[in-house]
Protein backbone atom coordinates (compact mmCIF):
# COMPACT_ATOMS: atom_id res chain seq x y z
CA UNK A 1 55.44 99.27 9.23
CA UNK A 2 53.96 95.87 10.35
CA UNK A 3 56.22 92.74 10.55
CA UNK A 4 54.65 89.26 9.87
CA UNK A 5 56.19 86.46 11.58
CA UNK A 6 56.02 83.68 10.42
CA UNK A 7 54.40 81.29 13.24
CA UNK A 8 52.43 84.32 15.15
CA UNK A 9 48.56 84.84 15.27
CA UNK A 10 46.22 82.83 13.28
CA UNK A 11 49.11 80.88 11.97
CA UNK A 12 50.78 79.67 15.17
CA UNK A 13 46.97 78.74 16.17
CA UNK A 14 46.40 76.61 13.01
CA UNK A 15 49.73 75.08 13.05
CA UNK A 16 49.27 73.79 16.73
CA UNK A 17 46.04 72.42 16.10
CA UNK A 18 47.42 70.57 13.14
CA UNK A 19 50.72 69.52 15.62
CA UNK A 20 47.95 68.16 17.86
CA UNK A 21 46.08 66.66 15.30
CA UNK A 22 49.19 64.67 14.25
CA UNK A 23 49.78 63.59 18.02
CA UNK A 24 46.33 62.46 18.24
CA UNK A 25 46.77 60.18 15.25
CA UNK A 26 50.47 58.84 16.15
CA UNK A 27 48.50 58.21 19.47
CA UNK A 28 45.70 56.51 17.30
CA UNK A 29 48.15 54.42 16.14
CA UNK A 30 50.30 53.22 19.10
CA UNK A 31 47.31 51.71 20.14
CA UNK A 32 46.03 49.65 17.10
CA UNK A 33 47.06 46.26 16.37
CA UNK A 34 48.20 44.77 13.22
CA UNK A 35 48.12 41.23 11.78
CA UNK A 36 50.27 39.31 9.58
CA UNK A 37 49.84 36.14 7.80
CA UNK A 38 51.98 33.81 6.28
CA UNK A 39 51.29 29.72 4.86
CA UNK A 40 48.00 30.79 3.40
CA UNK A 41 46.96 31.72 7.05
CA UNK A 42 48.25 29.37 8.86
CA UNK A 43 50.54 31.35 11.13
CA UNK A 44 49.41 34.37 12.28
CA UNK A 45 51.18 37.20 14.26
CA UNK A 46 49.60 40.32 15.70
CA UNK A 47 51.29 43.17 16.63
CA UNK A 48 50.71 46.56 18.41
CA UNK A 49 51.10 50.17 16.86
CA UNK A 50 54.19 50.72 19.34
CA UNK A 51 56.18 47.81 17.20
CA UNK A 52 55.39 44.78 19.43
CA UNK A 53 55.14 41.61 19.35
CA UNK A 54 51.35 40.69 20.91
CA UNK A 55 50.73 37.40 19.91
CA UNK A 56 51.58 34.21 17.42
CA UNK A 57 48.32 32.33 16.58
CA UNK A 58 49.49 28.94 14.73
CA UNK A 59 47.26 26.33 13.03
CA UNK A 60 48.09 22.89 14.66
CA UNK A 61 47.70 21.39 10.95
CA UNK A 62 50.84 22.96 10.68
CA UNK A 63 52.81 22.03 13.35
CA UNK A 64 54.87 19.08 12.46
CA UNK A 65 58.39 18.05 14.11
CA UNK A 66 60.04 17.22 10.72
CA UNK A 67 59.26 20.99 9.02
CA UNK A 68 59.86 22.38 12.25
CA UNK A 69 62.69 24.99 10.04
CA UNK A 70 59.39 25.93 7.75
CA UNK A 71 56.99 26.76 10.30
CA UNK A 72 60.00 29.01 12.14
CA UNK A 73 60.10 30.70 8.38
CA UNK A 74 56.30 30.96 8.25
CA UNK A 75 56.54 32.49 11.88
CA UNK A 76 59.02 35.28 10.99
CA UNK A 77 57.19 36.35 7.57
CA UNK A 78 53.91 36.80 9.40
CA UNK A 79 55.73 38.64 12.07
CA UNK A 80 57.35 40.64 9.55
CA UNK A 81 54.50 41.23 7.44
CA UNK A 82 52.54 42.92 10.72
CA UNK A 83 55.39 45.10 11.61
CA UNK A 84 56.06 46.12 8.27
CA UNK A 85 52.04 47.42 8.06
CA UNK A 86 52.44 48.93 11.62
CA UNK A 87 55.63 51.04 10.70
CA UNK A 88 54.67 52.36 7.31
CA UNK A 89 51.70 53.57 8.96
CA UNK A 90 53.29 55.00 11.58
CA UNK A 91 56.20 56.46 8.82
CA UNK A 92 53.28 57.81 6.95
CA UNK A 93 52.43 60.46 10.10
CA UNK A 94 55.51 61.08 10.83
CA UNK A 95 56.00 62.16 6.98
CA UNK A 96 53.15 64.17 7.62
CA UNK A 97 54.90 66.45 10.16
CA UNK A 98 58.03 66.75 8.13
CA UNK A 99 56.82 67.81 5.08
CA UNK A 100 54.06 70.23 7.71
CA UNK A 101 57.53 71.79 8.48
CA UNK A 102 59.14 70.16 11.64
């Protein structure tokens, strides 16, 4: 009588590849960079794939002393906005292992 286990021959070889496929694209990831915008464009934050903080690009039509609470606000919704679209692509892989079985 022959036993089939569940993660030996062909399958253990398939699911490695797709481990490695997943790896590859985390990897992929980690090394993008994501931008966020906030005042129409006026502030703009980019971010890397590993959740950090790369740069803050602001419009000097913007920068005046008396709004100087707005342009903080402006500053943490486009830095927001660009980690937000890092991290749900990143959650999107990593829902891809889970429901792979991991």
């Amino acid at each position: 009588m022959k036993v089939r286990l569940p993660f030996g021959g062909k399958n253990a070889n398939d699911m490695a590849k797709k481990m490695q496929n997943m790896q590859e694209k985390l990897k992929e990831i980690e090394e993008k960079q994501y931008e966020g915008r906030a005042g129409g464009g006026a502030v703009k934050a980019l971010v890397s794939g590993k959740i950090k903080l790369l740069s803050i690009n602001i419009d000097s039509e913007v920068i005046n002393v008396e709004e100087k609470d707005i342009l903080e606000d402006l500053i943490v919704a486009a830095t927001n906005q660009a980690l937000e679209e890092a991290f749900e692509e990143k959650e999107k892989i990593s829902q891809e292992v889970i429901d792979f079985g991991f």
